[in-house]
N, C-alpha and C. Protein backbone atom coordinates (compact mmCIF):
# COMPACT_ATOMS: atom_id res chain seq x y z
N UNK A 1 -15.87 77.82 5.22
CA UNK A 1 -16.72 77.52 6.31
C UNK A 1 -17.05 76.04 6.35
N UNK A 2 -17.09 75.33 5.36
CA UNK A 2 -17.63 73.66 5.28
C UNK A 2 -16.35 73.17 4.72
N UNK A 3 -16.09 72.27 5.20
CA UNK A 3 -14.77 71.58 5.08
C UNK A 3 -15.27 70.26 4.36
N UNK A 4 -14.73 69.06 3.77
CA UNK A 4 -15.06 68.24 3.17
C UNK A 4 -14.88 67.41 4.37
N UNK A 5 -16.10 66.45 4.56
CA UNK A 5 -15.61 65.62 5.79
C UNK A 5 -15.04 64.08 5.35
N UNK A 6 -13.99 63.72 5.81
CA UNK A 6 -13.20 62.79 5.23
C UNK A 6 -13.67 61.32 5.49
N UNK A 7 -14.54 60.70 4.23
CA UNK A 7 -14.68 59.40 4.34
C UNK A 7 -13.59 58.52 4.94
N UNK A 8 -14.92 57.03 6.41
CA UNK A 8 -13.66 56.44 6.73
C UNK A 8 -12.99 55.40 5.61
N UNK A 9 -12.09 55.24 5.55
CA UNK A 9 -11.12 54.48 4.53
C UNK A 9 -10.94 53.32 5.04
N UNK A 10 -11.50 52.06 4.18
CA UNK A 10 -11.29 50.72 4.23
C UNK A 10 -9.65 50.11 3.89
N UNK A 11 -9.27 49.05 5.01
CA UNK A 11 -8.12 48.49 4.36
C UNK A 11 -8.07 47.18 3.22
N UNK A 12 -6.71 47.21 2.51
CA UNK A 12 -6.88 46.22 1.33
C UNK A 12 -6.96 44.84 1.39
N UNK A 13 -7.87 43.86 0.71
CA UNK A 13 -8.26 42.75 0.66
C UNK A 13 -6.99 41.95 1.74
N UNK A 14 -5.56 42.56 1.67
CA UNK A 14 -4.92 41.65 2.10
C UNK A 14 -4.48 41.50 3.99
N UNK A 15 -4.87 43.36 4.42
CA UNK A 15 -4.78 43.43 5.63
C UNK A 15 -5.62 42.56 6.28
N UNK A 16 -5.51 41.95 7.76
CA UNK A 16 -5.90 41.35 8.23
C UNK A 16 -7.07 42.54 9.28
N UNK A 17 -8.53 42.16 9.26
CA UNK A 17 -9.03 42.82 9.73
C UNK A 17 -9.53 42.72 11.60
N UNK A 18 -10.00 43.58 12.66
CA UNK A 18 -10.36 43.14 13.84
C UNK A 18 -11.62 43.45 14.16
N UNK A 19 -12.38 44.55 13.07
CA UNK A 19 -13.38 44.64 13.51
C UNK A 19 -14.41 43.21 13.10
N UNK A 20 -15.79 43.34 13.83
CA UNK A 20 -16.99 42.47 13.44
C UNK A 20 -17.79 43.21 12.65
N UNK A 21 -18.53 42.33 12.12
CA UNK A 21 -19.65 42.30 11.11
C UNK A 21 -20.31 43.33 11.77
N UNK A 22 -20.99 44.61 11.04
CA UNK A 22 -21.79 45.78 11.35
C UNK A 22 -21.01 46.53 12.15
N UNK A 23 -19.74 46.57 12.13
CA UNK A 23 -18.98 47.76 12.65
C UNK A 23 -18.04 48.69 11.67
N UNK A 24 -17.89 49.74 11.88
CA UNK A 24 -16.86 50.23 11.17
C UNK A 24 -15.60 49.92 10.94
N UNK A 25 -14.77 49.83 9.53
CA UNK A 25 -13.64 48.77 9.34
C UNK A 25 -12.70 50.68 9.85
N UNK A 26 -11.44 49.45 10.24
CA UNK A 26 -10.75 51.05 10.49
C UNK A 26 -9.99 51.17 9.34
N UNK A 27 -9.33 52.28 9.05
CA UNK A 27 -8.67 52.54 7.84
C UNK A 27 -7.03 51.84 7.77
N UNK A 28 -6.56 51.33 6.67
CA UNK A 28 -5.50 51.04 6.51
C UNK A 28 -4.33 51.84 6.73
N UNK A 29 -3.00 51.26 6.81
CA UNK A 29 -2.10 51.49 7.51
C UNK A 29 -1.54 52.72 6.52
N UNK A 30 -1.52 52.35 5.38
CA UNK A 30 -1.33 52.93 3.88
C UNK A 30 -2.25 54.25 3.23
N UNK A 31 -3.16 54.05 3.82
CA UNK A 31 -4.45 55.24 3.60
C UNK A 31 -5.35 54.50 2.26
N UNK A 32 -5.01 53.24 1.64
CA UNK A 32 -5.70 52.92 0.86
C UNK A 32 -7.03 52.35 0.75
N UNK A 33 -7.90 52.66 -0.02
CA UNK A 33 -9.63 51.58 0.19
C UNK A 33 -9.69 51.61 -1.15
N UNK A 34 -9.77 49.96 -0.88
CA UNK A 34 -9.93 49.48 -2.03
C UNK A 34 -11.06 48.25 -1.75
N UNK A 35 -11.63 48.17 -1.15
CA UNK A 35 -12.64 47.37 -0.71
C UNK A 35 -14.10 47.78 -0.77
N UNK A 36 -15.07 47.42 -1.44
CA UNK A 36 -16.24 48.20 -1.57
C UNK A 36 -17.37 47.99 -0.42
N UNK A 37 -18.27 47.72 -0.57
CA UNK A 37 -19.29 47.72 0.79
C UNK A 37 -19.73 46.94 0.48
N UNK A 38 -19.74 45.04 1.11
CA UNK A 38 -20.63 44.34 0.74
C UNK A 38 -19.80 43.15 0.52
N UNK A 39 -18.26 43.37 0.24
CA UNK A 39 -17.14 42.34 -0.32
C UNK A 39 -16.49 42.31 1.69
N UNK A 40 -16.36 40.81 1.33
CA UNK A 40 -15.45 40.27 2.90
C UNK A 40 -14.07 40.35 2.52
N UNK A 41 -13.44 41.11 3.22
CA UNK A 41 -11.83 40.77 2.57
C UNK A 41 -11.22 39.24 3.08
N UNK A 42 -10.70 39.39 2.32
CA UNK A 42 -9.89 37.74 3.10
C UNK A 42 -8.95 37.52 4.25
N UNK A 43 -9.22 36.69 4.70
CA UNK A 43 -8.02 36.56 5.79
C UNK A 43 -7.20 35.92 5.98
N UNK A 44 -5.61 36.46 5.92
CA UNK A 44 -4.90 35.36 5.63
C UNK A 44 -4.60 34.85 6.98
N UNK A 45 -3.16 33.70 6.72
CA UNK A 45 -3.10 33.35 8.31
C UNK A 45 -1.42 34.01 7.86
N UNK A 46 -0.98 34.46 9.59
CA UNK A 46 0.03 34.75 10.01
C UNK A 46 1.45 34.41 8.70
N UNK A 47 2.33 35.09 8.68
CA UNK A 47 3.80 34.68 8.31
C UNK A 47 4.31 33.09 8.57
N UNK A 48 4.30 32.82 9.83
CA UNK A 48 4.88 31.02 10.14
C UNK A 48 3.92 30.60 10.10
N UNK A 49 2.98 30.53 9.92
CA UNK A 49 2.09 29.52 9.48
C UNK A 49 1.90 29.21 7.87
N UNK A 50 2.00 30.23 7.31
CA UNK A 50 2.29 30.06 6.08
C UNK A 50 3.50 29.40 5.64
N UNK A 51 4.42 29.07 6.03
CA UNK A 51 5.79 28.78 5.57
C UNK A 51 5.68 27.33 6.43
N UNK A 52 4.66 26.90 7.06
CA UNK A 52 4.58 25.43 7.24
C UNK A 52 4.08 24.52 6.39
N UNK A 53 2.74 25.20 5.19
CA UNK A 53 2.17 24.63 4.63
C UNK A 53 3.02 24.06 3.68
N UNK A 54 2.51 22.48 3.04
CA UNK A 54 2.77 21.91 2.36
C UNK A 54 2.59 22.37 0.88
N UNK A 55 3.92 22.83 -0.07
CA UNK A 55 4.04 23.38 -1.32
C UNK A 55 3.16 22.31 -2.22
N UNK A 56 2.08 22.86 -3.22
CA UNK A 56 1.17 21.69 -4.13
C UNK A 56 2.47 20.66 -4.98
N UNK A 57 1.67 19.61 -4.86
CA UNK A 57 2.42 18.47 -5.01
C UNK A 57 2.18 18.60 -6.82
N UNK A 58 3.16 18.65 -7.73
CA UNK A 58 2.23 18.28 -9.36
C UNK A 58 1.89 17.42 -9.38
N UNK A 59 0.76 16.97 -10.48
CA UNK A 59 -0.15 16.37 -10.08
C UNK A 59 0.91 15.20 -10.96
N UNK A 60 0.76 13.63 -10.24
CA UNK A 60 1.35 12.36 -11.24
C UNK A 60 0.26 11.36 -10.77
N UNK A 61 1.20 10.43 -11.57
CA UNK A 61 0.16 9.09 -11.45
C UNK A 61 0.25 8.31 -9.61
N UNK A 62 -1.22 7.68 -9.64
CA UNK A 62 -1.09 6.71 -8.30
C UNK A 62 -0.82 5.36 -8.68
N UNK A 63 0.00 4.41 -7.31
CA UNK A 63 0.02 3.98 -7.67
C UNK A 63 -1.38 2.44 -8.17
N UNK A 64 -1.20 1.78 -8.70
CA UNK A 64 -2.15 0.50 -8.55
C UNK A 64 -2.60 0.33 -7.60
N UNK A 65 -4.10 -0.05 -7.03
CA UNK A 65 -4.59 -0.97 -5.79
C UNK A 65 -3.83 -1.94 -6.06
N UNK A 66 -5.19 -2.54 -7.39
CA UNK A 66 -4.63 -4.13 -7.21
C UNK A 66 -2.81 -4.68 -6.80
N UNK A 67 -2.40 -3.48 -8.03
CA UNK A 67 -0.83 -4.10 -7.88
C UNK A 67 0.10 -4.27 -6.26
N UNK A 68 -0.82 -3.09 -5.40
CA UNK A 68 -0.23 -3.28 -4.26
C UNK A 68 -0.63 -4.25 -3.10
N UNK A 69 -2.30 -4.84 -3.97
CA UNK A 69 -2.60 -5.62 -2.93
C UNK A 69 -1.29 -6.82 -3.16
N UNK A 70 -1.33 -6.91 -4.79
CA UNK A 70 -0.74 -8.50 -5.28
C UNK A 70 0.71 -8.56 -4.57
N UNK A 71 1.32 -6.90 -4.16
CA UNK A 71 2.97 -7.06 -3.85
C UNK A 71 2.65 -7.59 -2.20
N UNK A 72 1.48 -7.03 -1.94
CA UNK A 72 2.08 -7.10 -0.29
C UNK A 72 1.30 -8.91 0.38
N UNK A 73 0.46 -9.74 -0.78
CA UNK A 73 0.05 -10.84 -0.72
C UNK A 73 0.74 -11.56 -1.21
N UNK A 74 1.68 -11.41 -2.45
CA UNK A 74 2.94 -12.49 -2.47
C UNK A 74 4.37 -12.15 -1.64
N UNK A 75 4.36 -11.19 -1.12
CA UNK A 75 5.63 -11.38 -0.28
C UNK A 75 5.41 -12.15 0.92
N UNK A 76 3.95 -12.10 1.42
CA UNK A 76 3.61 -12.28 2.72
C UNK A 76 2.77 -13.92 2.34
N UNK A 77 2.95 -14.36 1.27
CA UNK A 77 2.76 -16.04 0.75
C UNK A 77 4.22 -16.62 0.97
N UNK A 78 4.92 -15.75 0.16
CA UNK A 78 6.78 -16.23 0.17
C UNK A 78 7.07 -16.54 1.13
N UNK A 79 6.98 -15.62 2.39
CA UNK A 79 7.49 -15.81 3.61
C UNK A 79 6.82 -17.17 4.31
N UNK A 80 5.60 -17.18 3.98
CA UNK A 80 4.55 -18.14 4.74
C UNK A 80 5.25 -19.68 4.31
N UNK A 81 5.40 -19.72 2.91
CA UNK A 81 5.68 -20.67 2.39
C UNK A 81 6.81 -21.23 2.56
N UNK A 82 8.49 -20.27 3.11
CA UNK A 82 9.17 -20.51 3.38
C UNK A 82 9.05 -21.36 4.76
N UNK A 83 8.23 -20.45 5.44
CA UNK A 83 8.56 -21.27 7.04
C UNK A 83 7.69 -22.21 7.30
N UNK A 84 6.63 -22.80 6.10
CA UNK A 84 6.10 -23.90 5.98
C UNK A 84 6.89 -25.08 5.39
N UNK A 85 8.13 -24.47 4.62
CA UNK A 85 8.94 -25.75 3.97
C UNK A 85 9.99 -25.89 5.48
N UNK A 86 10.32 -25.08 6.03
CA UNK A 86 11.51 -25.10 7.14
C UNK A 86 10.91 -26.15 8.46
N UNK A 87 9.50 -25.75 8.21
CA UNK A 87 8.74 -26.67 9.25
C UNK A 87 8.51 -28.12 8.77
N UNK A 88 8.10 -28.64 7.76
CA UNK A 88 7.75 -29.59 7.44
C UNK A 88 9.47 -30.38 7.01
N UNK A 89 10.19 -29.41 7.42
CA UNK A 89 11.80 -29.72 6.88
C UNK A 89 12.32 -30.76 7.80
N UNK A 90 11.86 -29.67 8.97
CA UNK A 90 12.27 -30.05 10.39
C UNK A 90 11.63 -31.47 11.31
N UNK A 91 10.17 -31.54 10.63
CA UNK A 91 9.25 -32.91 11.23
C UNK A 91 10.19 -33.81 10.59
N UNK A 92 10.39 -34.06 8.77
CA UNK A 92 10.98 -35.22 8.42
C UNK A 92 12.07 -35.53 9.08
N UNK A 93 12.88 -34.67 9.49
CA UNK A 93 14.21 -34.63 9.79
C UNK A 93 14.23 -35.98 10.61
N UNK A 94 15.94 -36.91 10.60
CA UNK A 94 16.22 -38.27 10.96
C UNK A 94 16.95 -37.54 12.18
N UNK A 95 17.17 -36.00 12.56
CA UNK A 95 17.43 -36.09 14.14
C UNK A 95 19.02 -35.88 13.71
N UNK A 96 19.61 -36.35 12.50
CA UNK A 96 21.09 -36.00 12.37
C UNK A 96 21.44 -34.28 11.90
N UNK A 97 20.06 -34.09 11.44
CA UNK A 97 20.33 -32.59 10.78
C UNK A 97 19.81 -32.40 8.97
N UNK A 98 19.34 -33.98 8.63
CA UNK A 98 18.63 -34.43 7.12
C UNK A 98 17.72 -35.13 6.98
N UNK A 99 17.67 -35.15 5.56
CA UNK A 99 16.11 -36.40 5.27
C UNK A 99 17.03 -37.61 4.32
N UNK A 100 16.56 -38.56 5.11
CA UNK A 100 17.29 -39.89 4.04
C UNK A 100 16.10 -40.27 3.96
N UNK A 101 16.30 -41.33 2.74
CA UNK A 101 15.64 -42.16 2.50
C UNK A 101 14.70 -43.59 3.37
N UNK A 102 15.45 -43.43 4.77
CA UNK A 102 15.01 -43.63 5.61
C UNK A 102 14.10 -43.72 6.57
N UNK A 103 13.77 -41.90 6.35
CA UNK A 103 12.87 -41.34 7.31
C UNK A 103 11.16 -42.53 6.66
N UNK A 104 10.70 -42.63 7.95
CA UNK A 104 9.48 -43.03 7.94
C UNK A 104 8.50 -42.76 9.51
N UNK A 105 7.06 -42.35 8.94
CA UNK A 105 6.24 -42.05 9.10
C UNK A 105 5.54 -43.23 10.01
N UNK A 106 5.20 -42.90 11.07
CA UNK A 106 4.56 -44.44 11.72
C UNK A 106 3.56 -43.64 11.13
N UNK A 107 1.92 -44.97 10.45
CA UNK A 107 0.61 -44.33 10.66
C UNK A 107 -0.02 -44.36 11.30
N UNK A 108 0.21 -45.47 12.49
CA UNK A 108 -0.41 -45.37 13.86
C UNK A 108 -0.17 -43.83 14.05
N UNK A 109 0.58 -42.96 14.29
CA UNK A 109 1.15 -42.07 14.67
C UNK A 109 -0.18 -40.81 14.42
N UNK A 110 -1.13 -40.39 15.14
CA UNK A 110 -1.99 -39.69 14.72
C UNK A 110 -1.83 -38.20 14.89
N UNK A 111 -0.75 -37.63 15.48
CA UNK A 111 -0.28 -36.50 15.60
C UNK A 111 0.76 -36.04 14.65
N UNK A 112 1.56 -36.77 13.97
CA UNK A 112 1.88 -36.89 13.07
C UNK A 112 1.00 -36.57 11.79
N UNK A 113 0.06 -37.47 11.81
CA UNK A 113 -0.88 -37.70 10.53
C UNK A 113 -1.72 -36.10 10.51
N UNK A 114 -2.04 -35.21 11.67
CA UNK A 114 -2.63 -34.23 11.82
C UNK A 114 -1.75 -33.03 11.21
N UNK A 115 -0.78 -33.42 11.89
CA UNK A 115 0.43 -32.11 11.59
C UNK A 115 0.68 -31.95 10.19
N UNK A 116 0.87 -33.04 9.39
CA UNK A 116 1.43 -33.00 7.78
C UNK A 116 0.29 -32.64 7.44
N UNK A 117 -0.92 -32.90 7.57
CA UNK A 117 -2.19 -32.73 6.72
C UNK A 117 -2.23 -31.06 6.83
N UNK A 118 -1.79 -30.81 8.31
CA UNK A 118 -1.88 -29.48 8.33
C UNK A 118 -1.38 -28.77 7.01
N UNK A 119 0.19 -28.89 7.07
CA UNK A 119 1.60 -28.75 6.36
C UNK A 119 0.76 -28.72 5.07
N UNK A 120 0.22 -29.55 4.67
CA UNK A 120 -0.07 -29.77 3.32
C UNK A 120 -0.93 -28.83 2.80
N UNK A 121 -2.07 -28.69 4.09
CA UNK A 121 -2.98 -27.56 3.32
C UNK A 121 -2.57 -26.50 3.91
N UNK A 122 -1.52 -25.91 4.02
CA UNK A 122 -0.85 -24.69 4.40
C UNK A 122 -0.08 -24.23 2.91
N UNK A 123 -0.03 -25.37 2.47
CA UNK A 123 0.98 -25.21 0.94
C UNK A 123 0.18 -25.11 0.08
N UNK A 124 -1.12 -25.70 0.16
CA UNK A 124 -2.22 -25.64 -0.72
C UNK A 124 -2.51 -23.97 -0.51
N UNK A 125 -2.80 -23.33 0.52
CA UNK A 125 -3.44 -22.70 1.01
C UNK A 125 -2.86 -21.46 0.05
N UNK A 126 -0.84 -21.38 0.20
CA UNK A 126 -0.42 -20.56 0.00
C UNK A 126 -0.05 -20.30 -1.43
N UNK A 127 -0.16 -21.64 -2.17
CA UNK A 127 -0.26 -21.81 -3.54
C UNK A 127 -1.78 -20.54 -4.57
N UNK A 128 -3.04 -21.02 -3.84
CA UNK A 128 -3.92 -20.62 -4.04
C UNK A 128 -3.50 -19.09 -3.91
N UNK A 129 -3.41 -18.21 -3.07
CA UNK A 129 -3.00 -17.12 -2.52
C UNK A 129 -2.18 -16.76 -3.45
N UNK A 130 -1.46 -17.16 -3.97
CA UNK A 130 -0.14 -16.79 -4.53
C UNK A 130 -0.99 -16.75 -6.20
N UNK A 131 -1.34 -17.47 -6.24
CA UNK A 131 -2.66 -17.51 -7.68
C UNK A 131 -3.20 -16.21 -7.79
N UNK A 132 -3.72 -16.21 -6.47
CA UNK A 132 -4.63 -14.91 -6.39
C UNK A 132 -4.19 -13.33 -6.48
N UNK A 133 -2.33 -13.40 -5.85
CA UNK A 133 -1.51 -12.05 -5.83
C UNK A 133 -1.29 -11.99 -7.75
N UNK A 134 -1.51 -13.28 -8.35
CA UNK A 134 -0.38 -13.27 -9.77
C UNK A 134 -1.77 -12.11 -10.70
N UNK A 135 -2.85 -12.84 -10.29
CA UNK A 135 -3.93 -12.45 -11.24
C UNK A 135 -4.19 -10.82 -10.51
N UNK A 136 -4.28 -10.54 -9.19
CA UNK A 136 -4.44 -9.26 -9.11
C UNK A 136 -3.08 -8.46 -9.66
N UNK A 137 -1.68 -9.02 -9.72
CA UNK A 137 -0.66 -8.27 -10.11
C UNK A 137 -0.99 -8.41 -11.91
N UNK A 138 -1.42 -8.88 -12.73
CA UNK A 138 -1.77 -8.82 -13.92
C UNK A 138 -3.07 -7.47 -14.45
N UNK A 139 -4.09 -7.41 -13.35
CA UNK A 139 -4.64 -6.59 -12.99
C UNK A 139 -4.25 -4.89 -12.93
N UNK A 140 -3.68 -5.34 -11.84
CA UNK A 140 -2.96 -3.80 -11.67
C UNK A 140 -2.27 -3.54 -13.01
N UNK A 141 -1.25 -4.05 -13.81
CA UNK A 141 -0.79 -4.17 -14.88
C UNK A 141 -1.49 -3.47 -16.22
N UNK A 142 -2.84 -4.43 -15.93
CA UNK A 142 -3.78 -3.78 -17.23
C UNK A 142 -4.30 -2.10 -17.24
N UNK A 143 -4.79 -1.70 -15.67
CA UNK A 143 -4.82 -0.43 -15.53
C UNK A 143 -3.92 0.84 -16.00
N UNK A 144 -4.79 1.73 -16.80
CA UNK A 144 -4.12 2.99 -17.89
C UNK A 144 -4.02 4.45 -16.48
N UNK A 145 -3.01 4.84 -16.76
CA UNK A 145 -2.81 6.13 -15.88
C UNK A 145 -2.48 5.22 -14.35
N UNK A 146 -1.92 4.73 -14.39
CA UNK A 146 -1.50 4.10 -12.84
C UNK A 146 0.17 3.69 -13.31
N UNK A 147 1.20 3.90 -11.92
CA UNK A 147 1.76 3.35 -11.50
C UNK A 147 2.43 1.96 -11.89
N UNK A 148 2.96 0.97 -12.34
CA UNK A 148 3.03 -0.38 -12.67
C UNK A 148 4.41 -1.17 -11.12
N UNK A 149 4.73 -0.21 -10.54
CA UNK A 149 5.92 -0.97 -9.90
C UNK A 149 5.50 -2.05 -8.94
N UNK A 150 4.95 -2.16 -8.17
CA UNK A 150 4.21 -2.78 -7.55
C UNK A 150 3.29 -4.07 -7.85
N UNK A 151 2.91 -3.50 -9.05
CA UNK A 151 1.91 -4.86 -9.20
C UNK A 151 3.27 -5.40 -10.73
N UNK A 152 4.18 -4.94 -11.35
CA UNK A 152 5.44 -5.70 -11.82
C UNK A 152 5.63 -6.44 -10.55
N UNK A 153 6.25 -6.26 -9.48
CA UNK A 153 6.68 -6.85 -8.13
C UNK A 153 5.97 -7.82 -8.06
N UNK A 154 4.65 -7.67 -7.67
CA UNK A 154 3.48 -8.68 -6.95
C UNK A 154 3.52 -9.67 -8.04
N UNK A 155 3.44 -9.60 -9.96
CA UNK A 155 3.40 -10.53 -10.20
C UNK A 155 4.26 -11.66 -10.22
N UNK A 156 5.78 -10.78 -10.54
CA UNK A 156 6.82 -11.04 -10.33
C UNK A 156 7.05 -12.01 -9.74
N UNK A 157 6.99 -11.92 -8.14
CA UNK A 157 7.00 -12.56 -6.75
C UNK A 157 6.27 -13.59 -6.82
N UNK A 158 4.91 -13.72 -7.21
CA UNK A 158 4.14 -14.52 -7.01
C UNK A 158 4.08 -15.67 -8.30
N UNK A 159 4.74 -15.44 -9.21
CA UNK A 159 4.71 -16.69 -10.46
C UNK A 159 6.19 -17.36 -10.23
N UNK A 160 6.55 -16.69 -9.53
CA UNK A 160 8.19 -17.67 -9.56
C UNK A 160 8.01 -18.83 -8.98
N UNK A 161 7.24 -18.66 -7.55
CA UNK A 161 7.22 -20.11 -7.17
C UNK A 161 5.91 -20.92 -7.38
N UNK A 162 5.20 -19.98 -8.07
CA UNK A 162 3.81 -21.08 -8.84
C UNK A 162 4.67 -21.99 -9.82
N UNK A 163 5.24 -20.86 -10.52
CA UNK A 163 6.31 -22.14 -11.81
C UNK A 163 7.01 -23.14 -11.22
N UNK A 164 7.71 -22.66 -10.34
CA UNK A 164 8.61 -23.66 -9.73
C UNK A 164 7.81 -24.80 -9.17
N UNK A 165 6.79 -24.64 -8.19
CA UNK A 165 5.65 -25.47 -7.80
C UNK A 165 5.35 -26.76 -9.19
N UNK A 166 4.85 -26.42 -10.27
CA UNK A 166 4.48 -26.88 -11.58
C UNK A 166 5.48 -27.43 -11.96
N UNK A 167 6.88 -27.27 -12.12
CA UNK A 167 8.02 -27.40 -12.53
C UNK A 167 8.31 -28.99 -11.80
N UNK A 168 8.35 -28.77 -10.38
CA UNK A 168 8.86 -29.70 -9.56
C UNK A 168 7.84 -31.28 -9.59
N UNK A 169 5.96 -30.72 -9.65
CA UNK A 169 5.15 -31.51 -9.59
C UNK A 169 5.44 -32.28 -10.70
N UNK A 170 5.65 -31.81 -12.01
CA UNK A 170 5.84 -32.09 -13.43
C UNK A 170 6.63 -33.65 -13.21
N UNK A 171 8.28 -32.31 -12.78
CA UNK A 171 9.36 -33.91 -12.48
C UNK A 171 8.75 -34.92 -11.44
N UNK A 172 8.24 -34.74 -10.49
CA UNK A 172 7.65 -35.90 -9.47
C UNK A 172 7.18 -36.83 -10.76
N UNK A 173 5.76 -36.38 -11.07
CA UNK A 173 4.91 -37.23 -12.13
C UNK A 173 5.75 -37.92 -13.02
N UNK A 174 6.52 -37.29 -13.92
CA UNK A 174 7.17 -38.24 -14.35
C UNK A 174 8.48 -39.26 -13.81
N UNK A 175 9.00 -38.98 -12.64
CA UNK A 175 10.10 -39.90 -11.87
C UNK A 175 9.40 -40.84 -11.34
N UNK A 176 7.59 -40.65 -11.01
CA UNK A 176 6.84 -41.63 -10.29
C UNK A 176 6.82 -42.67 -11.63
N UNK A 177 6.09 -42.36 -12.51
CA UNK A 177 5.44 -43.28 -13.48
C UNK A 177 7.16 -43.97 -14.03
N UNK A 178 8.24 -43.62 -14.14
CA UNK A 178 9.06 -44.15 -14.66
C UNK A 178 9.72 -45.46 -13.32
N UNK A 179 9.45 -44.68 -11.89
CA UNK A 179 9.94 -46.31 -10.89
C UNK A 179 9.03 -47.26 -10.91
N UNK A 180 7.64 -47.14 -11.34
CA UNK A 180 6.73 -47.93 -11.77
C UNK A 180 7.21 -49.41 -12.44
């Protein structure tokens, strides 16, 4: 005469559910409940959406700030410095395509006198800069758990033509004091 009346049956954490909050969940496809009263099951997202997400990366090292500030401030000194020597190449120039010993400077010439001063502290400018990429690429360098390629690069880049700079001033100083 009394039949057992059949509890409704919750679906598993993984089905995706439609009912709302304070309604009855409908029963799974499977007949399974495994969900108790009080637990939210989760919701996943769809099949293709899943297969877009980005697989976890293992975890490695980053690279250097500093070292990347120092790579991307001595390449961008190098360049500066180049087309500051090509320019100041081009003012001396005697008009044949060189610099002789010839070339001279009127000092009446006040546009002249503006332009080199420029030239000059453009080389100053990029010297300094180039100081500044060597010591942040030494920087990056000293840092533990980082990266080194970059700030190797930046210092790299940036002491070649500080030396060379030093190198060249060196010989001036002494070729001056010896026509003396």
């Amino acid at each position: 005469m009394s039949e057992n009346p059949e509890k409704p049956k919750t679906p598993k954490s993984s089905d995706s559910l439609t009912s709302k909050p304070g309604q009855p969940v409908t029963p799974a496809a499977d007949g399974t409940d495994n969900i108790q009263a009080g637990d939210v099951p989760e919701q996943t997202a769809p099949p293709e959406e899943q297969e877009q997400e980005d697989p976890p990366r293992p975890p490695g090292l980053k690279h250097s700030g500093p070292g990347i500030a120092s790579f991307i401030i001595s390449v961008t000194m190098l360049l500066s410095g180049i087309a500051l020597l090509v320019i100041s190449t081009t003012l001396l120039s005697d008009g044949s395509g060189g610099i002789t010993s010839d070339t001279f400077i009127d000092p009446r010439d006040a546009g002249m006198q503006q332009t080199l001063l420029r030239i000059g502290t453009g080389f100053l400018t990029v010297l300094m800069m180039l100081l500044a990429a060597a010591v942040l690429g030494i920087l990056g360098l000293a840092q533990k758990q980082r990266k080194k390629w970059f700030a190797i690069l930046g210092t790299v880049i940036s002491l070649i033509p500080l030396v060379a700079f030093i190198v060249l001033y060196l010989i001036g100083l002494v070729l001056g004091s010896l026509a003396v």
